[in-house]
N, C-alpha and C. Protein backbone atom coordinates (compact mmCIF):
# COMPACT_ATOMS: atom_id res chain seq x y z
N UNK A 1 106.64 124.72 78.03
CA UNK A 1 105.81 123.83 77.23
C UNK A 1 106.65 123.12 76.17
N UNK A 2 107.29 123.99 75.01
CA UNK A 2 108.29 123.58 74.17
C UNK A 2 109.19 122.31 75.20
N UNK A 3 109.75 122.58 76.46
CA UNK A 3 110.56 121.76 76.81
C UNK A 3 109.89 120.12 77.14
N UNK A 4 108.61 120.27 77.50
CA UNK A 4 107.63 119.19 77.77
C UNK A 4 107.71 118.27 76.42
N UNK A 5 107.51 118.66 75.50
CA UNK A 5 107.22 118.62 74.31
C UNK A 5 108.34 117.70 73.85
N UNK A 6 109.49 118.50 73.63
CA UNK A 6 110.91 117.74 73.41
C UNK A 6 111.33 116.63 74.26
N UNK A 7 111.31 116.52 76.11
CA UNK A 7 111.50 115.53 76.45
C UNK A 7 110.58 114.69 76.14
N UNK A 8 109.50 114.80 76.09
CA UNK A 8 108.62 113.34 75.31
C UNK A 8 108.80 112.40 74.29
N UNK A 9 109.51 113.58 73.10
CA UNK A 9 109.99 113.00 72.00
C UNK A 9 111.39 112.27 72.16
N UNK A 10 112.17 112.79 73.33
CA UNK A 10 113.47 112.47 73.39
C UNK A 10 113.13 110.93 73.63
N UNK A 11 112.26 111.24 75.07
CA UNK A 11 111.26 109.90 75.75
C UNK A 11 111.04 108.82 74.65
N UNK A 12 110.20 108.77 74.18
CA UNK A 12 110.01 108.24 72.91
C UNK A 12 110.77 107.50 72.05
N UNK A 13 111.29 107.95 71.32
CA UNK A 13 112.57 107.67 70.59
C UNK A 13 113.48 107.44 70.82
N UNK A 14 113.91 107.58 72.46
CA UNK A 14 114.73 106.64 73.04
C UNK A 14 114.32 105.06 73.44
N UNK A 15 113.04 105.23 73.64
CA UNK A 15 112.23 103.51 73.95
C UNK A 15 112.43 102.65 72.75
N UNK A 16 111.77 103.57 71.91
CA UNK A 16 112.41 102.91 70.42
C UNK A 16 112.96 102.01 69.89
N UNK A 17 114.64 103.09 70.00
CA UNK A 17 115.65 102.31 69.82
C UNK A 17 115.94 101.68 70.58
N UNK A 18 115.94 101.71 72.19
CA UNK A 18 116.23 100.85 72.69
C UNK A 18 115.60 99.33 72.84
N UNK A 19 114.08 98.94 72.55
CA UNK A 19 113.71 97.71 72.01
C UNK A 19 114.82 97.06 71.15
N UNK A 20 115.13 97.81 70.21
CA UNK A 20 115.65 96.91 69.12
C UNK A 20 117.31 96.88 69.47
N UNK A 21 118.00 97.37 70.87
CA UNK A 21 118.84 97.27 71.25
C UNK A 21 119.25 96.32 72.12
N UNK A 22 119.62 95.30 71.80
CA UNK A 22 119.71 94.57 73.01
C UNK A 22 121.26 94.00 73.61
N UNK A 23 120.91 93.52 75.13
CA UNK A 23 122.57 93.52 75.40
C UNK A 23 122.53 92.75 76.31
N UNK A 24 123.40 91.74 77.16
CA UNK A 24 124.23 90.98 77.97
C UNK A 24 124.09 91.06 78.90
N UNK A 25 123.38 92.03 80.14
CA UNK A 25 123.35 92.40 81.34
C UNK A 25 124.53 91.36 82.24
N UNK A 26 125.00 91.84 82.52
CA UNK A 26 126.23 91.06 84.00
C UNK A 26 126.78 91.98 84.60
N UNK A 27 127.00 91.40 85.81
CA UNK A 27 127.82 92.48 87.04
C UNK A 27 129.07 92.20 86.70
N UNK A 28 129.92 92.86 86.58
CA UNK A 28 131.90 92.99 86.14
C UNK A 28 132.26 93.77 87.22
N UNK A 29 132.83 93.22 88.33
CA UNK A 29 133.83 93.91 88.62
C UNK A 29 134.92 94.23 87.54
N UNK A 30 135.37 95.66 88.64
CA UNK A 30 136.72 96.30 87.36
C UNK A 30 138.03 95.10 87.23
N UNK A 31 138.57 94.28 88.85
CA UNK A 31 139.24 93.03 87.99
C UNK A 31 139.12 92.69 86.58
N UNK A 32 137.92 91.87 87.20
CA UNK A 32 137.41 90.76 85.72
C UNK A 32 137.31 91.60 84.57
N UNK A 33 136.88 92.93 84.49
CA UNK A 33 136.82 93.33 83.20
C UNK A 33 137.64 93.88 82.20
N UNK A 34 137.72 93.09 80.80
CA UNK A 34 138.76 93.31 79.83
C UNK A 34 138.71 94.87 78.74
N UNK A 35 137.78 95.21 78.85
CA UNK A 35 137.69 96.49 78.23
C UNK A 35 136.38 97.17 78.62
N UNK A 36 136.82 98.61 78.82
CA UNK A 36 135.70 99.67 79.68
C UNK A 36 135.63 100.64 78.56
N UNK A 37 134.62 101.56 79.06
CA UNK A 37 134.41 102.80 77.57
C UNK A 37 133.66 103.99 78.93
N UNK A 38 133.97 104.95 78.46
CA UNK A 38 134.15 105.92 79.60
C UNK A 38 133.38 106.82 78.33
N UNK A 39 132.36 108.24 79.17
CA UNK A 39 131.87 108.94 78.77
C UNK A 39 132.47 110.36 79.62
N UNK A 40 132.37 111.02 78.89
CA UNK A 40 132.09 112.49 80.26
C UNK A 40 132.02 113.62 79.28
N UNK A 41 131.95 114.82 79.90
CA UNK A 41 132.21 116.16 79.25
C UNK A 41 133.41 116.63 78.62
N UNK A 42 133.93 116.73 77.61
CA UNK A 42 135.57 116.99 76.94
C UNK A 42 135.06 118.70 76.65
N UNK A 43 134.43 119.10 76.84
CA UNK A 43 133.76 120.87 76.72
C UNK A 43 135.16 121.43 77.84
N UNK A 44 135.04 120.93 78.56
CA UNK A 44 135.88 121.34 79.99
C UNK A 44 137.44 120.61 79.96
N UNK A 45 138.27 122.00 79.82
CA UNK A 45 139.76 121.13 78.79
C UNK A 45 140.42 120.08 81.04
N UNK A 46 139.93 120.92 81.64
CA UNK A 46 140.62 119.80 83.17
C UNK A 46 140.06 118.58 83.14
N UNK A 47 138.63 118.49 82.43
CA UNK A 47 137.66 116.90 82.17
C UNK A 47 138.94 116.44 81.39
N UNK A 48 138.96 116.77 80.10
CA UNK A 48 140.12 116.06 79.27
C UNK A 48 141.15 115.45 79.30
N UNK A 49 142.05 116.52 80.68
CA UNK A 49 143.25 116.07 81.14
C UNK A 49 142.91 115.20 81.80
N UNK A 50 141.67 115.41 82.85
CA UNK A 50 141.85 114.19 83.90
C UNK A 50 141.47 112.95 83.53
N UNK A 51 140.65 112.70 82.27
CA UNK A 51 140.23 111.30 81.62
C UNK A 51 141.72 111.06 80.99
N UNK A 52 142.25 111.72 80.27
CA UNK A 52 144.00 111.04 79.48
C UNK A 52 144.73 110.41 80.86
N UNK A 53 144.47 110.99 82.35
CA UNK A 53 145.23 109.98 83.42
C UNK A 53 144.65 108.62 83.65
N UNK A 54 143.27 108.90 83.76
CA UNK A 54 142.77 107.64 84.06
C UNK A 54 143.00 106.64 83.13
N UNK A 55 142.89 106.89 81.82
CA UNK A 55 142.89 106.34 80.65
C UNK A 55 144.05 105.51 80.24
N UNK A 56 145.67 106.41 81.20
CA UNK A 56 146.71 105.73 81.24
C UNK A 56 146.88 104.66 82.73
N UNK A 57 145.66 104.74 83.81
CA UNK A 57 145.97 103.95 84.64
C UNK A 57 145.29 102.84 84.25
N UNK A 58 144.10 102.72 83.65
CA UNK A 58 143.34 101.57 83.23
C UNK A 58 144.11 100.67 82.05
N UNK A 59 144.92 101.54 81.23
CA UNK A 59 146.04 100.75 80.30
C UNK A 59 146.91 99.82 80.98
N UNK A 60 147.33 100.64 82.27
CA UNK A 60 148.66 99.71 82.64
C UNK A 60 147.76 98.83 83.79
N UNK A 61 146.45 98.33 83.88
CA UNK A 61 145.63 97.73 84.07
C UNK A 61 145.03 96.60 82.83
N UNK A 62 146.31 96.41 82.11
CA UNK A 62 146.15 95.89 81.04
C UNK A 62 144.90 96.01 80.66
N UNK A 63 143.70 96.72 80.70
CA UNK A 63 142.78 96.46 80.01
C UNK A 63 142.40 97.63 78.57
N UNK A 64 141.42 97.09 77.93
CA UNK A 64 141.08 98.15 76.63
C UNK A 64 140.45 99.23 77.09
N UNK A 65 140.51 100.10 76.24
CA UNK A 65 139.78 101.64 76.92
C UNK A 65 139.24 102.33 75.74
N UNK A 66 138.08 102.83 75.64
CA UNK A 66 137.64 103.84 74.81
C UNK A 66 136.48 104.96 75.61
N UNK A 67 137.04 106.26 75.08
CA UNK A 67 136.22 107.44 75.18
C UNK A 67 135.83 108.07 74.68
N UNK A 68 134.73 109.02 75.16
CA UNK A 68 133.97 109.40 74.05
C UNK A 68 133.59 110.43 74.87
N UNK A 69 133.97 111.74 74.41
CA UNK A 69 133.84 113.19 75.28
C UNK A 69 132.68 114.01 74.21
N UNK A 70 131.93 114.30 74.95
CA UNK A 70 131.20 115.67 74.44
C UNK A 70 131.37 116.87 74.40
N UNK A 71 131.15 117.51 73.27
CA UNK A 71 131.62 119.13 73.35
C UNK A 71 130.85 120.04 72.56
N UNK A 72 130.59 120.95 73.65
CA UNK A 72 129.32 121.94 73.68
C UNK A 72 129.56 122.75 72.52
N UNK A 73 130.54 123.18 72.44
CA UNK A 73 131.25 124.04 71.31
C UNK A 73 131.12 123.47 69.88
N UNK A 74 131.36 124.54 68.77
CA UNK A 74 130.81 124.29 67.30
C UNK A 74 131.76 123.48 66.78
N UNK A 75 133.29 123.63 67.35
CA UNK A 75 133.92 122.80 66.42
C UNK A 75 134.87 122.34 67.84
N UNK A 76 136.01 121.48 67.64
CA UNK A 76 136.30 120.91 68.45
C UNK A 76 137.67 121.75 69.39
N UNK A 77 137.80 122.04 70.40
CA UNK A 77 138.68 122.87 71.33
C UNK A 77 140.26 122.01 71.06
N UNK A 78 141.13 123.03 70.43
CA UNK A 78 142.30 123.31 70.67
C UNK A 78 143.41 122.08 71.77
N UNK A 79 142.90 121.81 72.47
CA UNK A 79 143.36 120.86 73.50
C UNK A 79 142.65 119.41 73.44
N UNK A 80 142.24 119.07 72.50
CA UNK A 80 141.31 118.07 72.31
C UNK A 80 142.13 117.34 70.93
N UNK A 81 142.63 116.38 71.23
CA UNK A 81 143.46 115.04 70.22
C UNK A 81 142.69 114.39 69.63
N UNK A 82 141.83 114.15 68.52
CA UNK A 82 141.71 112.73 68.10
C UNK A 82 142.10 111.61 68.54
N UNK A 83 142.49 110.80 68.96
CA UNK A 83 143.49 109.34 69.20
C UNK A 83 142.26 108.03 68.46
N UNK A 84 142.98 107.47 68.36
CA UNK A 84 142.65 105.69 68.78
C UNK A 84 140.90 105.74 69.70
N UNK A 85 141.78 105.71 70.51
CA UNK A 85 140.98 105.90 71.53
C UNK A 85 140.20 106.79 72.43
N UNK A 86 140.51 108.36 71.96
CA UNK A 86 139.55 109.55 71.91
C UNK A 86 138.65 109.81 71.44
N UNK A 87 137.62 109.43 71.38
CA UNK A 87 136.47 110.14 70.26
C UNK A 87 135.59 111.44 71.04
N UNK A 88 135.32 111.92 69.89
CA UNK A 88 134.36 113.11 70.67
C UNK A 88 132.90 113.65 69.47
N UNK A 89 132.18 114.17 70.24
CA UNK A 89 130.72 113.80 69.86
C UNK A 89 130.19 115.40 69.47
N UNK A 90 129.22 115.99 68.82
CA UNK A 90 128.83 117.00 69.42
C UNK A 90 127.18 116.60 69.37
N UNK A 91 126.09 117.82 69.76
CA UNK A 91 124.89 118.10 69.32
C UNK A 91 124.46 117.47 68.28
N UNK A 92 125.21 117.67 67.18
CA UNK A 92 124.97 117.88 65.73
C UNK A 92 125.02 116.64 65.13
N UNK A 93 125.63 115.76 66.04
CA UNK A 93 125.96 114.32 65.86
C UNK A 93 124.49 113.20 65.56
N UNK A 94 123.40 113.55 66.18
CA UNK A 94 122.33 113.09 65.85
C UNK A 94 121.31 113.89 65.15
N UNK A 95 120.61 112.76 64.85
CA UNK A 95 119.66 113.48 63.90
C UNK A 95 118.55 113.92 64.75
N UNK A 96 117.55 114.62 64.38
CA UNK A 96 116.12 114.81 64.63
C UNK A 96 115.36 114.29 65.75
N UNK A 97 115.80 112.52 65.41
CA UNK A 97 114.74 111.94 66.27
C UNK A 97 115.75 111.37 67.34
N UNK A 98 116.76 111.95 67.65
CA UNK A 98 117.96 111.65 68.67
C UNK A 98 118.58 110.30 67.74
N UNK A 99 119.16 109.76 66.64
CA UNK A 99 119.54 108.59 66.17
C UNK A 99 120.86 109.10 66.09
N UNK A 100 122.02 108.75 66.36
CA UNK A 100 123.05 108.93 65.78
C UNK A 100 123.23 109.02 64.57
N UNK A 101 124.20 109.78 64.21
CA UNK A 101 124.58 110.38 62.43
C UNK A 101 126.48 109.89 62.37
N UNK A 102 127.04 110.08 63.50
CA UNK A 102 128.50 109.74 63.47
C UNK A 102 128.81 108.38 63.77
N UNK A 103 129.47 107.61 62.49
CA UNK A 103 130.15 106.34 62.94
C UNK A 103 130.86 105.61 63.94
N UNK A 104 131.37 107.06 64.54
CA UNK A 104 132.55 106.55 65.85
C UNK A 104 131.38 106.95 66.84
N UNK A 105 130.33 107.04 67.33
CA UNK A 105 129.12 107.43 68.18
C UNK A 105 128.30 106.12 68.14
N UNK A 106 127.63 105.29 67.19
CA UNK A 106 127.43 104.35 66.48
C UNK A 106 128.24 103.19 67.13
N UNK A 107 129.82 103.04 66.96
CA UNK A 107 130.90 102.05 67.22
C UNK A 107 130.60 102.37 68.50
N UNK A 108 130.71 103.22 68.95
CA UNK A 108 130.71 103.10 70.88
C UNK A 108 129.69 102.68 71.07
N UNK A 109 128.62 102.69 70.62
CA UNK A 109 127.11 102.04 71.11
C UNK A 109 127.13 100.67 70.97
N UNK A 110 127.39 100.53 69.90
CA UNK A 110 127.65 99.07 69.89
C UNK A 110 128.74 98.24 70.40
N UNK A 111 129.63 98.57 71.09
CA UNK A 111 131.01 98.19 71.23
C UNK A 111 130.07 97.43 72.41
N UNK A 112 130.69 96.26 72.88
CA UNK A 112 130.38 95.64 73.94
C UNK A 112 131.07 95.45 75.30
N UNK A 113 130.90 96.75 75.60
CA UNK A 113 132.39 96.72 76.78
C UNK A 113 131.97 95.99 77.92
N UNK A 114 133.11 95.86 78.95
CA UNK A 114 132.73 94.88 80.10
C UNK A 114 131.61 95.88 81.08
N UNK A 115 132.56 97.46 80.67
CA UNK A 115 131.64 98.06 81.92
C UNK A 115 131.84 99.21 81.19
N UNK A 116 130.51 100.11 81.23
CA UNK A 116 130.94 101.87 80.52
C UNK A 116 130.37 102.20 82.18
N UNK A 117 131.29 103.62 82.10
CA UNK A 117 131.61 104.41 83.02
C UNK A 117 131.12 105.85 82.32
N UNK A 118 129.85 106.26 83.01
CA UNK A 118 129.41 107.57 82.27
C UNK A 118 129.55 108.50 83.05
N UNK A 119 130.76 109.74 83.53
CA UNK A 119 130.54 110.59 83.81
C UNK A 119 130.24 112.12 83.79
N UNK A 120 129.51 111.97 82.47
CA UNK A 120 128.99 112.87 82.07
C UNK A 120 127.06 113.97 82.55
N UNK A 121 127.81 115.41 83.08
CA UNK A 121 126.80 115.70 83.89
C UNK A 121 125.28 115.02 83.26
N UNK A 122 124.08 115.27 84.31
CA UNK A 122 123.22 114.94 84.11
C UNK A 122 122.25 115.42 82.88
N UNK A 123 122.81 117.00 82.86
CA UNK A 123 121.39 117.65 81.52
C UNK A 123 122.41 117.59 80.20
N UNK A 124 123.55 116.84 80.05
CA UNK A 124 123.74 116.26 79.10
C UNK A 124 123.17 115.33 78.39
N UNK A 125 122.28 115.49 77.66
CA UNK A 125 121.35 114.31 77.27
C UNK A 125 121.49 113.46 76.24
N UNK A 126 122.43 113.95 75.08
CA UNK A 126 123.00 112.76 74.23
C UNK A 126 124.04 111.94 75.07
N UNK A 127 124.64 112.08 76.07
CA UNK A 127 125.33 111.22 76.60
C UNK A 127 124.56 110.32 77.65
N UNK A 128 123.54 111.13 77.77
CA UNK A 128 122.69 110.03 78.21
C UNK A 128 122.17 108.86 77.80
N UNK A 129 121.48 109.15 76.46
CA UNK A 129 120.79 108.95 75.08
C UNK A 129 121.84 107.12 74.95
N UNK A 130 123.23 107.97 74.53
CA UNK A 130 124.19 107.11 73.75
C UNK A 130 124.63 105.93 75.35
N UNK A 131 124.87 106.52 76.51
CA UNK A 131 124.92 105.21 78.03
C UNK A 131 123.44 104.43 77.67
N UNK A 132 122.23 104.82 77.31
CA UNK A 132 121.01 104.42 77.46
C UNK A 132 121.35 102.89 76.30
N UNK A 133 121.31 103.59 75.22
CA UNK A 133 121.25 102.66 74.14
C UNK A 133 122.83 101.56 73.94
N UNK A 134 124.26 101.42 74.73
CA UNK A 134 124.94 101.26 74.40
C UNK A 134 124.95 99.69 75.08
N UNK A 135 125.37 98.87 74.31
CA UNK A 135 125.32 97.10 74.50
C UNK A 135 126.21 97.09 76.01
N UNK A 136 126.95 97.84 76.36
CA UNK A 136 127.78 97.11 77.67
C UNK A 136 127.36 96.51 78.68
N UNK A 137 128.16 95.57 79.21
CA UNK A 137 127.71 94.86 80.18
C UNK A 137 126.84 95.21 81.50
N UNK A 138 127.82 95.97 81.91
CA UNK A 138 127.60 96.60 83.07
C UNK A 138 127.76 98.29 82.99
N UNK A 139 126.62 99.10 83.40
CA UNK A 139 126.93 100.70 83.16
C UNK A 139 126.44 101.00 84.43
N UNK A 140 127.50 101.90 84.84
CA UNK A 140 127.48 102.91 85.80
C UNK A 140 127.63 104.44 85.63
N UNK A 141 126.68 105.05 86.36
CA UNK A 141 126.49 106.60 86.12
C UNK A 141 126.41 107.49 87.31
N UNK A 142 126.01 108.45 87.60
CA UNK A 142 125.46 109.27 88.24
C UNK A 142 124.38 109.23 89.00
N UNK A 143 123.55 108.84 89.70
CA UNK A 143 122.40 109.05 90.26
C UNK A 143 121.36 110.20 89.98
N UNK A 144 120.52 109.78 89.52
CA UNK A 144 119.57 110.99 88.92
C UNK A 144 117.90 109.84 88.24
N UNK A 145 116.78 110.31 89.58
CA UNK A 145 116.03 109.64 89.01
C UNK A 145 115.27 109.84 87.60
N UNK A 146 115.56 110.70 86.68
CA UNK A 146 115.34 110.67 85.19
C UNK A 146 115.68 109.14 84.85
N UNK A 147 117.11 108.75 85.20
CA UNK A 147 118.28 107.88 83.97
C UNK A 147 118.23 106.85 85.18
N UNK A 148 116.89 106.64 85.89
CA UNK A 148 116.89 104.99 86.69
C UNK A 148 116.86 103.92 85.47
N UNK A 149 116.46 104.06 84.56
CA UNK A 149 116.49 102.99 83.41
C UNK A 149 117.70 102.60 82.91
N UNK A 150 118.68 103.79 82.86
CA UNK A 150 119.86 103.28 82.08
C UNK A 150 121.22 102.65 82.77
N UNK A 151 121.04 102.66 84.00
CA UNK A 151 122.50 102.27 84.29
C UNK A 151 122.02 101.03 85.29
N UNK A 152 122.89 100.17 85.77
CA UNK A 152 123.45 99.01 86.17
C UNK A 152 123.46 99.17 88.20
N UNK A 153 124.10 100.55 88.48
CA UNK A 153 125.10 101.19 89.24
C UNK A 153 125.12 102.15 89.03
N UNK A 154 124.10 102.81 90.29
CA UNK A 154 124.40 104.62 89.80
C UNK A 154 125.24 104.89 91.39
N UNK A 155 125.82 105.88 91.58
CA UNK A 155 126.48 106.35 92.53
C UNK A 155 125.72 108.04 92.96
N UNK A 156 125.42 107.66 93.96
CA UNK A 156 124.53 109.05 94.75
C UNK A 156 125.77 109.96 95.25
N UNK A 157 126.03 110.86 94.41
CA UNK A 157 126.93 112.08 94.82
C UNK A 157 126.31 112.83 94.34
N UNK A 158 126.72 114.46 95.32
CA UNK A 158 125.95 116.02 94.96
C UNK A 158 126.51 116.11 93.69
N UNK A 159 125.40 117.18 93.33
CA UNK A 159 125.33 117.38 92.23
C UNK A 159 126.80 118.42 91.36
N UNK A 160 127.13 119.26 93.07
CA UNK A 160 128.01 119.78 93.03
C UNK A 160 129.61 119.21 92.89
N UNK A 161 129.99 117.77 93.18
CA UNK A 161 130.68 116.89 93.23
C UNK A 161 131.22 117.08 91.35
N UNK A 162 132.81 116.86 91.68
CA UNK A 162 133.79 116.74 90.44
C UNK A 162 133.63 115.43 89.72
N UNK A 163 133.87 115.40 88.48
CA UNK A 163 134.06 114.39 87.67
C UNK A 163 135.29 113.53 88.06
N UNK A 164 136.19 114.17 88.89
CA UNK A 164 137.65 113.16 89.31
C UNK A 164 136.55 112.76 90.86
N UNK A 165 135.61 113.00 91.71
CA UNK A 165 135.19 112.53 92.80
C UNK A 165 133.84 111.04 92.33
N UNK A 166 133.27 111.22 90.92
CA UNK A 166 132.30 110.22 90.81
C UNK A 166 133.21 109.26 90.16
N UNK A 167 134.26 109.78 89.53
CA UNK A 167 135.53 108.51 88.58
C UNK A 167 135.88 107.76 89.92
N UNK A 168 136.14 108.58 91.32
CA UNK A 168 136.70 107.80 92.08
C UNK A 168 135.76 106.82 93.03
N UNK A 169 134.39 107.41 93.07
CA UNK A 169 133.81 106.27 94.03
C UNK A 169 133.00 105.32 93.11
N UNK A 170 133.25 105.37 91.49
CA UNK A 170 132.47 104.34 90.57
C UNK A 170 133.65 103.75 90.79
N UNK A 171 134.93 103.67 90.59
CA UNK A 171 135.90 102.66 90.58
C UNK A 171 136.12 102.27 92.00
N UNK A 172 135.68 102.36 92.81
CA UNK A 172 135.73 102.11 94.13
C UNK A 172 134.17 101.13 94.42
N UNK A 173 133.31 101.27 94.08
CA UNK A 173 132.35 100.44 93.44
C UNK A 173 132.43 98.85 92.98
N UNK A 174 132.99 99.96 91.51
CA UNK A 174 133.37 98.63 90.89
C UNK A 174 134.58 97.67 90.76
N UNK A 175 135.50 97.84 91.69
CA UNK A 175 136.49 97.06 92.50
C UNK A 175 136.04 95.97 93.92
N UNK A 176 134.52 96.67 94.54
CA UNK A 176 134.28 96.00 95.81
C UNK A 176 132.86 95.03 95.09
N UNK A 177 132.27 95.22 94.06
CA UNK A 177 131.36 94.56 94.08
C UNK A 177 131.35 92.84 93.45
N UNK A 178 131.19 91.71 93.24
CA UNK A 178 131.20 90.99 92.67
C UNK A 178 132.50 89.83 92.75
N UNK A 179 132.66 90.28 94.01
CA UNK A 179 134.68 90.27 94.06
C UNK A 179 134.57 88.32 94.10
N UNK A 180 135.48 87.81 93.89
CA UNK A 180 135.60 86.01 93.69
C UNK A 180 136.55 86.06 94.88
């Protein structure tokens, strides 16, 4: 019941903000696009490593990159950098009515990337929350009929499927679609 209860409010207060959110809708292939913003789980230190590779192939893809990892844990894991271009989020990061409380959570929402790339599991729900509400062009996620509202491009893989297997058929995606 309690859980009924909470997704309603989540429900809710995500419609919300998202009215007063508004954004650009366009299809980007990964060519054409000049800067991407990537989500996933940073809880899991192999998530971490394997986003710092991608992160260096999309660089020498001359394009901009920002991430933004979630972590389940109270304070932030040992193997986890700050950078530039690392950010990381927790729970605690929003308030009450799901609003963001952290500035660099905030900046990614608003950042206007060509394309965010969310691969962050599904009952992660501030990363849902923050793909839902975030201005980018084009967002691609996971397949999961909860989050048919929020993305652009969802990709139907098991549930059981790796975060390096949905990185690889969203960029495989978004390389074949829109092509000139």
């Amino acid at each position: 019941m309690l859980k009924k209860v909470r997704k309603k409010y989540r429900k809710f207060f995500f419609n919300k903000q998202k009215k007063k959110n508004k954004r650009n809708k366009k299809v980007v292939n990964y060519f054409d696009a000049n800067s991407i913003g990537i989500i996933y789980d940073a809880s899991i230190e192999d998530n971490y490593n394997f986003i710092t590779e991608c992160v260096k192939k999309i660089q020498s893809d001359n394009k901009k990159v920002n991430t933004l990892g979630y972590i389940k844990h109270k304070k932030l894991p040992d193997y986890c950098f700050p950078k530039l271009i690392f950010g990381f989020f927790f729970a605690k990061d929003f308030k009450w009515n799901y609003k963001p409380k952290s500035n660099f959570v905030k900046e990614f929402i608003e950042s206007e990337y060509d394309i965010l790339i969310d691969l962050s599991p599904c009952e992660i729900y501030h990363a849902k929350h923050i793909a839902g509400l975030s201005k980018a062009k084009y967002k691609t996620g996971k397949l999961n009929n909860e989050y048919l509202h929020i993305y652009d491009l969802m990709i139907d893989i098991s549930d059981s499927s790796s975060i390096e297997e949905l990185y690889e058929n969203s960029l495989h995606y978004l390389k074949t679609i829109n092509k000139k």
